[in-house]
N, C-alpha and C. Protein backbone atom coordinates (compact mmCIF):
# COMPACT_ATOMS: atom_id res chain seq x y z
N UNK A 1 33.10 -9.56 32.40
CA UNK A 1 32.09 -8.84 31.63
C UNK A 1 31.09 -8.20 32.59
N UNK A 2 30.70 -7.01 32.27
CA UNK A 2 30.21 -5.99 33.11
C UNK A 2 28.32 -6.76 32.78
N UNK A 3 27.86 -7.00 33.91
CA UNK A 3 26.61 -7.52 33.84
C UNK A 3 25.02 -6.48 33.67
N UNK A 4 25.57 -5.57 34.36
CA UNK A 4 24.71 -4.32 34.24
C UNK A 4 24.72 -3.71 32.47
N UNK A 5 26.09 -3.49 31.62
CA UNK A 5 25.89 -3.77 30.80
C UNK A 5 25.21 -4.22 29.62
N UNK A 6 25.45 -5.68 30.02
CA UNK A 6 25.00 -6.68 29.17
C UNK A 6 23.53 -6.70 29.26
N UNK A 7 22.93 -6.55 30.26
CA UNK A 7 21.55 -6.14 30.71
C UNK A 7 20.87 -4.88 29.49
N UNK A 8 21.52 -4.13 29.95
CA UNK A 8 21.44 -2.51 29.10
C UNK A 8 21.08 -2.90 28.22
N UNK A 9 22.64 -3.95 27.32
CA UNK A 9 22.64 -4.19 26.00
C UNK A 9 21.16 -4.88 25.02
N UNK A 10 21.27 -5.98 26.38
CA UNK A 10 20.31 -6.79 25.95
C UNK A 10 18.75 -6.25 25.56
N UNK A 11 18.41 -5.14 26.78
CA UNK A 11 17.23 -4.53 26.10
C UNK A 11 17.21 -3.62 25.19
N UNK A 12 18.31 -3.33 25.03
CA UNK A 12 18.54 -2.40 23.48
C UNK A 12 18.27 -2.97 22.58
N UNK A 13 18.32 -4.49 22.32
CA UNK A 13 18.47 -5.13 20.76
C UNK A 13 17.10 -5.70 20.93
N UNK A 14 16.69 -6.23 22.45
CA UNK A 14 14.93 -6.54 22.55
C UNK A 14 14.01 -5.26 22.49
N UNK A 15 14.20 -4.15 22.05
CA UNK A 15 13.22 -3.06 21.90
C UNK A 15 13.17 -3.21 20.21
N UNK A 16 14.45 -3.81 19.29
CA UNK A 16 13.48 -3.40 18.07
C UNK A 16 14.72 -4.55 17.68
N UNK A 17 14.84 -5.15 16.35
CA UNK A 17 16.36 -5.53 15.78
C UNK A 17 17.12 -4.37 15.82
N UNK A 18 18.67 -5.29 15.82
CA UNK A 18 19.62 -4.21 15.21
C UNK A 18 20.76 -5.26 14.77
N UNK A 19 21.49 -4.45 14.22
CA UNK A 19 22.72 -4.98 13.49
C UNK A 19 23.71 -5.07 14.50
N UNK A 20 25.48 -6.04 14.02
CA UNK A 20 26.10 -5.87 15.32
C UNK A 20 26.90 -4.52 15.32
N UNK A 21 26.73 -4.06 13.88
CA UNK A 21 27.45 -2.74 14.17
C UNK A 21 26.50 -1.59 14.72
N UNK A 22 25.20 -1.42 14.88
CA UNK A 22 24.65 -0.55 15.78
C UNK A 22 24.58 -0.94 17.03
N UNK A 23 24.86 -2.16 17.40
CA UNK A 23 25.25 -2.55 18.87
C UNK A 23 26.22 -1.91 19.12
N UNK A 24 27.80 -1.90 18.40
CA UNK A 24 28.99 -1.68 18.80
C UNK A 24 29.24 -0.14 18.90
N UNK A 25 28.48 0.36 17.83
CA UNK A 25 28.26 2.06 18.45
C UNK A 25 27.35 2.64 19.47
N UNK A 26 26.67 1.36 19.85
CA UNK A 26 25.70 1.77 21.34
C UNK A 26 27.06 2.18 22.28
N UNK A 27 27.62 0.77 21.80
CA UNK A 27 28.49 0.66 23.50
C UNK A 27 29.68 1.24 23.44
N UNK A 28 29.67 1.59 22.39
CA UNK A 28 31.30 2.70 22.53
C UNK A 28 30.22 3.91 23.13
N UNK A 29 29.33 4.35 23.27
CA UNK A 29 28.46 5.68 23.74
C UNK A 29 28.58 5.23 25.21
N UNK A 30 28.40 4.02 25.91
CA UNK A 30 28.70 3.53 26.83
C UNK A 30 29.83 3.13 27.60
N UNK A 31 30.82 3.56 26.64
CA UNK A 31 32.18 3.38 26.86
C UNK A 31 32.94 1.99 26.86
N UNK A 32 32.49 1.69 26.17
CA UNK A 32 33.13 0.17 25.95
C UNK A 32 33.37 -0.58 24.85
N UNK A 33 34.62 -0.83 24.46
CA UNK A 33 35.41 -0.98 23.78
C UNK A 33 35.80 -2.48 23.37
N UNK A 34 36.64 -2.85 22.30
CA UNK A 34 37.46 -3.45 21.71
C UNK A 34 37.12 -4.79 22.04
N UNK A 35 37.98 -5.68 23.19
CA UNK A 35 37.91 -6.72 23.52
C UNK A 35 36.25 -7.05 24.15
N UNK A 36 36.16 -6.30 25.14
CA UNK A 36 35.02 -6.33 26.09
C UNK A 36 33.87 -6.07 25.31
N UNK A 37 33.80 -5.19 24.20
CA UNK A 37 32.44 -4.92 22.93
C UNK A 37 32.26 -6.75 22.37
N UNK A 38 33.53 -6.93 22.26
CA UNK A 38 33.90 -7.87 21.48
C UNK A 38 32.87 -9.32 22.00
N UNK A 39 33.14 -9.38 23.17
CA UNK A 39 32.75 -10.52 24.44
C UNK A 39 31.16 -10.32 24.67
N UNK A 40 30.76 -9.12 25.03
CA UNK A 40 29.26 -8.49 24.83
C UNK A 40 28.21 -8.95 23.71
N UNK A 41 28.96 -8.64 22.24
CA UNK A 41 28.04 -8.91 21.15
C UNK A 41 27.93 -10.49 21.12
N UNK A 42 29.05 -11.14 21.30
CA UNK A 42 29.13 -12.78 21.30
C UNK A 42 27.98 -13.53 22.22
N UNK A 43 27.99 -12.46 23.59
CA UNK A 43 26.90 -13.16 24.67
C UNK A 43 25.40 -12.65 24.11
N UNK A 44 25.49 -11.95 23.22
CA UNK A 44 24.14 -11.02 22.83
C UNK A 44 23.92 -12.17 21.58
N UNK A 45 24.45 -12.73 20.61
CA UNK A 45 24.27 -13.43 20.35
C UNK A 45 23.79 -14.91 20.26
N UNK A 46 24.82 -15.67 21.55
CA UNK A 46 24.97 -16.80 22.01
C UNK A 46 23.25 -16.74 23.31
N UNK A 47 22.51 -15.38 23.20
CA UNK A 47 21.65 -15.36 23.91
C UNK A 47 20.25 -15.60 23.26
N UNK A 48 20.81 -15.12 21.71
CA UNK A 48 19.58 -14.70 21.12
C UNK A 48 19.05 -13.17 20.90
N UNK A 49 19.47 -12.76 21.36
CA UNK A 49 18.99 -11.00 21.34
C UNK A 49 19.14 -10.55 20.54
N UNK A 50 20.49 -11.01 20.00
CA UNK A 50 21.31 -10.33 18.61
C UNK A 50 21.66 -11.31 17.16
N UNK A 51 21.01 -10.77 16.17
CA UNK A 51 20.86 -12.19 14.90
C UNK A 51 20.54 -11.25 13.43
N UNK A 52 21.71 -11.30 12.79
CA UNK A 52 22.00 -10.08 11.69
C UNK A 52 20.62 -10.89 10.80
N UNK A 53 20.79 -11.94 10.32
CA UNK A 53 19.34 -12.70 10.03
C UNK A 53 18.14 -12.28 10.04
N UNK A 54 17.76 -12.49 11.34
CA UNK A 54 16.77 -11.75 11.74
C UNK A 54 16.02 -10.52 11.46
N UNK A 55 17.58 -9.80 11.49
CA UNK A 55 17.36 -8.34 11.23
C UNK A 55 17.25 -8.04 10.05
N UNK A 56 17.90 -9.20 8.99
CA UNK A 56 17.27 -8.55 7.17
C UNK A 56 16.15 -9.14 7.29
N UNK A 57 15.61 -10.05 7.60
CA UNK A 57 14.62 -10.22 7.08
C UNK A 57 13.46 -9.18 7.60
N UNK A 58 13.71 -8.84 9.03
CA UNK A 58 12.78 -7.71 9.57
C UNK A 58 12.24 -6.34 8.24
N UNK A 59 13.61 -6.34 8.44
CA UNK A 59 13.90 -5.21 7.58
C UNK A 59 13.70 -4.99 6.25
N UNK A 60 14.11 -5.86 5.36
CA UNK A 60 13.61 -6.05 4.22
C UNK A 60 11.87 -6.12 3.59
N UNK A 61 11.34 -7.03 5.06
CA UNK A 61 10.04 -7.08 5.03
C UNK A 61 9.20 -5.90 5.60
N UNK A 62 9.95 -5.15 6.21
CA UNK A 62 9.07 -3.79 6.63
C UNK A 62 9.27 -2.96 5.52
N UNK A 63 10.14 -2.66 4.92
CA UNK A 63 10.54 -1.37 3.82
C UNK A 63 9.83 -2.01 2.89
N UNK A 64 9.92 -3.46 2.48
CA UNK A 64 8.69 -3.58 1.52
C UNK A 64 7.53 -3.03 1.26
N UNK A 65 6.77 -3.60 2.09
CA UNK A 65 5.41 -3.72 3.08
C UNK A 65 5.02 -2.05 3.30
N UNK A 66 6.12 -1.40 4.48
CA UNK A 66 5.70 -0.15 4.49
C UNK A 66 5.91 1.14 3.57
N UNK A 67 7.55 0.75 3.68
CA UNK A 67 7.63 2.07 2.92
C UNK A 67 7.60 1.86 1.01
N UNK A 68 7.06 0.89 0.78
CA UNK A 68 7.08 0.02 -0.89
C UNK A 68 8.61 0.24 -1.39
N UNK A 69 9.53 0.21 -0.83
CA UNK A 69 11.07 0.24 -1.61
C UNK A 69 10.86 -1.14 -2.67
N UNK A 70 11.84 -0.67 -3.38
CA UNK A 70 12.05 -2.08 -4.28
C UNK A 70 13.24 -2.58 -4.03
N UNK A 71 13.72 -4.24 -4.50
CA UNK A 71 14.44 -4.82 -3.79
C UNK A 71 15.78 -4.14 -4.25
N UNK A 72 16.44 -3.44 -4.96
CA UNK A 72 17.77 -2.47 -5.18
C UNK A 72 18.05 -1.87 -3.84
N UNK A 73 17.04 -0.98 -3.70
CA UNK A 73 17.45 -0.06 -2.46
C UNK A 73 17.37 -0.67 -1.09
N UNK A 74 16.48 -1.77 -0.82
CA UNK A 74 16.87 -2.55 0.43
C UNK A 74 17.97 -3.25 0.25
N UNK A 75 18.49 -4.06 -1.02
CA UNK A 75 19.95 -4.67 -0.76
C UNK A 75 20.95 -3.54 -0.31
N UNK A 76 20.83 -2.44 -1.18
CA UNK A 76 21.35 -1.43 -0.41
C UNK A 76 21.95 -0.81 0.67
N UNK A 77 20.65 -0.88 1.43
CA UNK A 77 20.84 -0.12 2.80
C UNK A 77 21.07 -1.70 3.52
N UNK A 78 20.96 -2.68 2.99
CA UNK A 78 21.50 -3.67 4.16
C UNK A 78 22.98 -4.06 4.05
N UNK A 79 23.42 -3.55 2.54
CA UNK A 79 24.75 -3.59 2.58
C UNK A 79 25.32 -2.49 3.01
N UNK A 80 24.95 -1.49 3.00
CA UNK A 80 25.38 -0.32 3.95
C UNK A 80 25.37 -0.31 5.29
N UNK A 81 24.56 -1.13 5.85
CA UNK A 81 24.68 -1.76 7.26
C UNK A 81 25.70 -2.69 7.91
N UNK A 82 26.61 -3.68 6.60
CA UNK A 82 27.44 -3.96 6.78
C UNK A 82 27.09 -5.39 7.07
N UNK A 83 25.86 -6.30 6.50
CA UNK A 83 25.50 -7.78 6.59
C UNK A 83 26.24 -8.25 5.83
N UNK A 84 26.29 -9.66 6.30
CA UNK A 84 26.87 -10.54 5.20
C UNK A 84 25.92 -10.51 3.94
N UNK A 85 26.65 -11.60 2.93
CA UNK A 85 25.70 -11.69 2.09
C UNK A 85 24.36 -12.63 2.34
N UNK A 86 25.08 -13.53 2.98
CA UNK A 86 23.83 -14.66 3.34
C UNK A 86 22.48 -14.09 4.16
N UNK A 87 23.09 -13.36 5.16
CA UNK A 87 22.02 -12.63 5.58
C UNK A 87 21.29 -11.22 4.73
N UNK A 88 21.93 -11.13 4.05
CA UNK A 88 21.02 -10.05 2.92
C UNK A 88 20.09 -10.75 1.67
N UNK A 89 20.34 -11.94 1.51
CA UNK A 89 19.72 -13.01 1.18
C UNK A 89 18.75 -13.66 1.28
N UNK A 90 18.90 -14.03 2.83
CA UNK A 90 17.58 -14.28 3.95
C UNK A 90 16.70 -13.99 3.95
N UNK A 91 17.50 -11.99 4.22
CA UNK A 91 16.03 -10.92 4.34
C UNK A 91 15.18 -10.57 2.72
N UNK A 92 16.23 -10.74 1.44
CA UNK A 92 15.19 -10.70 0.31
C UNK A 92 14.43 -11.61 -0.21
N UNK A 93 14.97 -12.87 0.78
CA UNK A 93 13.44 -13.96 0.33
C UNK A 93 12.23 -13.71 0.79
N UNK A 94 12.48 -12.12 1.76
CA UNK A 94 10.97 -12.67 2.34
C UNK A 94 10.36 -11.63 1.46
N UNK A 95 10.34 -11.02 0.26
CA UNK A 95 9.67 -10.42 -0.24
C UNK A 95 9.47 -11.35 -1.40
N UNK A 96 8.25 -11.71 -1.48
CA UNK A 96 7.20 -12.52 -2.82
C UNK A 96 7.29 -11.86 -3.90
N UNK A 97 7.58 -12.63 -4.95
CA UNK A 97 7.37 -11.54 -6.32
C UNK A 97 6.16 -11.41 -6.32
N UNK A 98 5.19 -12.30 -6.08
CA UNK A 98 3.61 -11.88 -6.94
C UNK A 98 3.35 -10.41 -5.67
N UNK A 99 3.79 -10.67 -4.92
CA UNK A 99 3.26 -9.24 -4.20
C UNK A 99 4.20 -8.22 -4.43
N UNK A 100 5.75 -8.27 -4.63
CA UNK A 100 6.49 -7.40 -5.32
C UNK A 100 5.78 -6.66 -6.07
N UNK A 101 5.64 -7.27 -7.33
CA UNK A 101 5.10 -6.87 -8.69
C UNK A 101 3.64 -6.12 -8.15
N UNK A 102 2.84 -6.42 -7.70
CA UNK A 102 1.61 -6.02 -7.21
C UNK A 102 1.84 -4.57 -6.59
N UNK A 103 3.15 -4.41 -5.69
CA UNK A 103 2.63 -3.57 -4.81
C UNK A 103 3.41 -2.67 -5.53
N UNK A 104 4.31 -2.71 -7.18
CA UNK A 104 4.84 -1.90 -8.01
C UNK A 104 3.97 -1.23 -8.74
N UNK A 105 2.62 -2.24 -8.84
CA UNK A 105 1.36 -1.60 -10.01
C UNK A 105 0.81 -0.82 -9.28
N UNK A 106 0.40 -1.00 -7.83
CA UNK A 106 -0.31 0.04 -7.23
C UNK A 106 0.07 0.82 -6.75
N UNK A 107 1.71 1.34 -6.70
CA UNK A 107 2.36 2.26 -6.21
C UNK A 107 2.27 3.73 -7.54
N UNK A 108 2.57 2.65 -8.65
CA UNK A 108 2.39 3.49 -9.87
C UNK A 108 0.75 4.23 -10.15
N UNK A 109 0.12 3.26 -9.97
CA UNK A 109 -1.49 3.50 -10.52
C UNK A 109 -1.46 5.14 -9.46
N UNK A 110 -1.37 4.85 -7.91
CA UNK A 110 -1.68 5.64 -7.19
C UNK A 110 -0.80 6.87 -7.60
N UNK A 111 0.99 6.81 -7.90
CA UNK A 111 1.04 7.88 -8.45
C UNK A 111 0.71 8.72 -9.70
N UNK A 112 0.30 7.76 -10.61
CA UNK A 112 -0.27 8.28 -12.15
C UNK A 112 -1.60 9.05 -11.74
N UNK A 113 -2.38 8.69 -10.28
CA UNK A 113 -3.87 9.30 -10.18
C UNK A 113 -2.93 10.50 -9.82
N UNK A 114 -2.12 10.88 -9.00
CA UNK A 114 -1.78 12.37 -8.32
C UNK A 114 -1.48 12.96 -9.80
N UNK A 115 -0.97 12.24 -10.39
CA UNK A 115 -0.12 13.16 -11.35
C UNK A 115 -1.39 13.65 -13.03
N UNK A 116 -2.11 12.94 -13.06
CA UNK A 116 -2.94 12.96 -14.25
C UNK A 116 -3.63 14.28 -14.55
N UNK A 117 -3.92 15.35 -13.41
CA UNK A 117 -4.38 16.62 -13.12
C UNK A 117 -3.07 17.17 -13.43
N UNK A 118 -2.06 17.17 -13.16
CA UNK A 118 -1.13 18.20 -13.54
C UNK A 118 -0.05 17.95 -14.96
N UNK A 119 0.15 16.70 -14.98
CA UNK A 119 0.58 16.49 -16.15
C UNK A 119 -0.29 15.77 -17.52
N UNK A 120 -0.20 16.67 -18.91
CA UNK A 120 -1.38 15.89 -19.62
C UNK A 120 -0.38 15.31 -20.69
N UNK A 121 0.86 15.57 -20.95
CA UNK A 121 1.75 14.96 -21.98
C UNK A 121 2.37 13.57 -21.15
N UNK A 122 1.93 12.49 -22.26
CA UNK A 122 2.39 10.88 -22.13
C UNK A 122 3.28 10.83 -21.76
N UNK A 123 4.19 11.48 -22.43
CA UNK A 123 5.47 10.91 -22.86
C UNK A 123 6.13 11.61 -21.06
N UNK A 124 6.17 12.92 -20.71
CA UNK A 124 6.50 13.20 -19.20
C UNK A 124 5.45 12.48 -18.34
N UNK A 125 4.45 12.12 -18.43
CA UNK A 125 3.54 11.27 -17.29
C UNK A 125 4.75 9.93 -16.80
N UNK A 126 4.87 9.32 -18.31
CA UNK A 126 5.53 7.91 -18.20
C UNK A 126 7.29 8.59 -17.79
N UNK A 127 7.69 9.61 -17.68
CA UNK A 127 9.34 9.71 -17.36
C UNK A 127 8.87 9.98 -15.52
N UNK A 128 8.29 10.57 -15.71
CA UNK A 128 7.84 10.81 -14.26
C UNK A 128 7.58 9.80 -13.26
N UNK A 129 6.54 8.90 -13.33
CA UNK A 129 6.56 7.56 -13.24
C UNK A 129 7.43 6.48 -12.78
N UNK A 130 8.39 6.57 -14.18
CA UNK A 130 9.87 5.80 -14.06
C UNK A 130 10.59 6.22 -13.14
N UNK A 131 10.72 7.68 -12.72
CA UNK A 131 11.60 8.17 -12.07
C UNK A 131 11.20 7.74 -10.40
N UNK A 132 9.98 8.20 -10.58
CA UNK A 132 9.38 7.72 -8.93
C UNK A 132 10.00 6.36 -8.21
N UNK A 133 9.54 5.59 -9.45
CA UNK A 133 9.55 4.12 -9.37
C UNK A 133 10.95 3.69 -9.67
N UNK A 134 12.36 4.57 -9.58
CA UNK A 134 13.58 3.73 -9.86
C UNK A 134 14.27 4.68 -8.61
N UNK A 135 13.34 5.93 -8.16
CA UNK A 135 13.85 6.29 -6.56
C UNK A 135 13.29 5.34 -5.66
N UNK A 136 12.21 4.83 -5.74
CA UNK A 136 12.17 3.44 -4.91
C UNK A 136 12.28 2.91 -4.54
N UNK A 137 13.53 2.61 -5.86
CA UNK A 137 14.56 1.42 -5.50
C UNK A 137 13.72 -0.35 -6.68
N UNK A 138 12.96 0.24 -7.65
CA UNK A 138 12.69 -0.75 -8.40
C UNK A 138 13.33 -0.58 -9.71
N UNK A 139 13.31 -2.36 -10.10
CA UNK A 139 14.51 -2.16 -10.94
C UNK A 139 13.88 -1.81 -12.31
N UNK A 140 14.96 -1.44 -13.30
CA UNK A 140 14.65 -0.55 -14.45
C UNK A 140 13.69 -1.28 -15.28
N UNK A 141 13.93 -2.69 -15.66
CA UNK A 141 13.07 -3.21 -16.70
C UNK A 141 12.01 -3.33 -16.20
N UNK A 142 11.74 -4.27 -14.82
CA UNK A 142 10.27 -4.36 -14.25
C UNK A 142 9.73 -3.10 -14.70
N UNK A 143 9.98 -1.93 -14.06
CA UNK A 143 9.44 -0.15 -14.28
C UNK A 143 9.15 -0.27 -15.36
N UNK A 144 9.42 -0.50 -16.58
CA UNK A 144 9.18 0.07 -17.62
C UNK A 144 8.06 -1.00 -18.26
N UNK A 145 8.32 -2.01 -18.12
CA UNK A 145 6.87 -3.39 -17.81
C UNK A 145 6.00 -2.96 -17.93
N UNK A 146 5.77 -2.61 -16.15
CA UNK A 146 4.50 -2.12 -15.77
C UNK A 146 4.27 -0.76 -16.38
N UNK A 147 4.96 0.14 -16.35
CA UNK A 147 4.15 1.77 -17.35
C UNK A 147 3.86 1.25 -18.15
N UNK A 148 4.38 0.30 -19.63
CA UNK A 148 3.84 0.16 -20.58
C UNK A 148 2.48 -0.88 -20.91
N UNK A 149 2.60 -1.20 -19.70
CA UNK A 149 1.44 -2.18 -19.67
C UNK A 149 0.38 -1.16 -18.81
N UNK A 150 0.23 -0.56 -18.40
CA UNK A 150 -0.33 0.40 -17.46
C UNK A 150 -0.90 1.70 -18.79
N UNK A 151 -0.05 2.57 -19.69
CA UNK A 151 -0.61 3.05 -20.37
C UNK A 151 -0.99 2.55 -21.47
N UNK A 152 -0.67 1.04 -21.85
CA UNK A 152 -1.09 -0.03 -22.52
C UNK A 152 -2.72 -0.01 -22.74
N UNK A 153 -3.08 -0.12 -21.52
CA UNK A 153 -4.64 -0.54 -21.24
C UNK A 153 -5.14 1.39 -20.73
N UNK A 154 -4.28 2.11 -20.96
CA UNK A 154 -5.32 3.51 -20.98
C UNK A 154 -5.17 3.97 -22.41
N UNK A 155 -4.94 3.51 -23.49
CA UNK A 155 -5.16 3.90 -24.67
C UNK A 155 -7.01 3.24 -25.19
């Protein structure tokens, strides 16, 4: 096993997480292949550097947090990443419902303020809303919860 490499490798996965399949397309860019990729990710592992784990929960907890996804579209993109399930699991425990739910009301509130100047009919305020809030990635019934409890208390 090429040590210079493994070096490379290693600060690739210590600059941020990654998955082992964005490892394995590092190192095919690096030219390295099959068996020897194979031997690489195992020592990247067996080192610590590399931990699909790790990486949902990173992940799950940043797209929360930053970008407010709801938990649909992060199972999503972590199954599109190609985790197990256990590790897609991992990473959605670390999102809290009471802050889930919280950061669904204030995602909405904040878009109902943009939208209240341009739209004055209920009935498109609340489709509008829903729509925001199910590109998100939140799921349908919660959404519809909170709008109705939301224009609930503006009547």
């Amino acid at each position: 096993m090429d040590r210079l490499i493994l070096q490379k490798a290693a600060s690739y996965c210590a600059y941020q997480e990654r998955t082992q399949d964005e490892v394995r397309q590092r190192l095919k860019k690096w030219n390295v292949w099959g068996e020897e990729a194979d031997e690489l990710i195992a020592e990247l592992i067996s080192l610590n550097y590399l931990s699909e784990e790790r990486f949902a929960k990173t992940y799950a907890g940043g797209k929360h947090r930053i970008k407010h996804w709801g938990k649909m579209k992060i199972r999503q993109e972590l199954h599109r990443r190609g985790l197990s399930e256990y590790s897609i699991e991992k990473g959605m425990a670390e999102i809290e419902s009471g802050t889930y739910l919280l950061g669904l009301q204030e995602l909405l509130v904040k878009k109902r303020d943009s939208l209240t100047d341009k739209e004055t009919d209920p009935f498109r305020l609340k489709q509008k809303l829903a729509r925001f809030a199910l590109g998100k990635g939140y799921e349908a019934e919660l959404v519809w919860k909170v709008i109705d409890e939301m224009t609930g208390r503006a009547k």
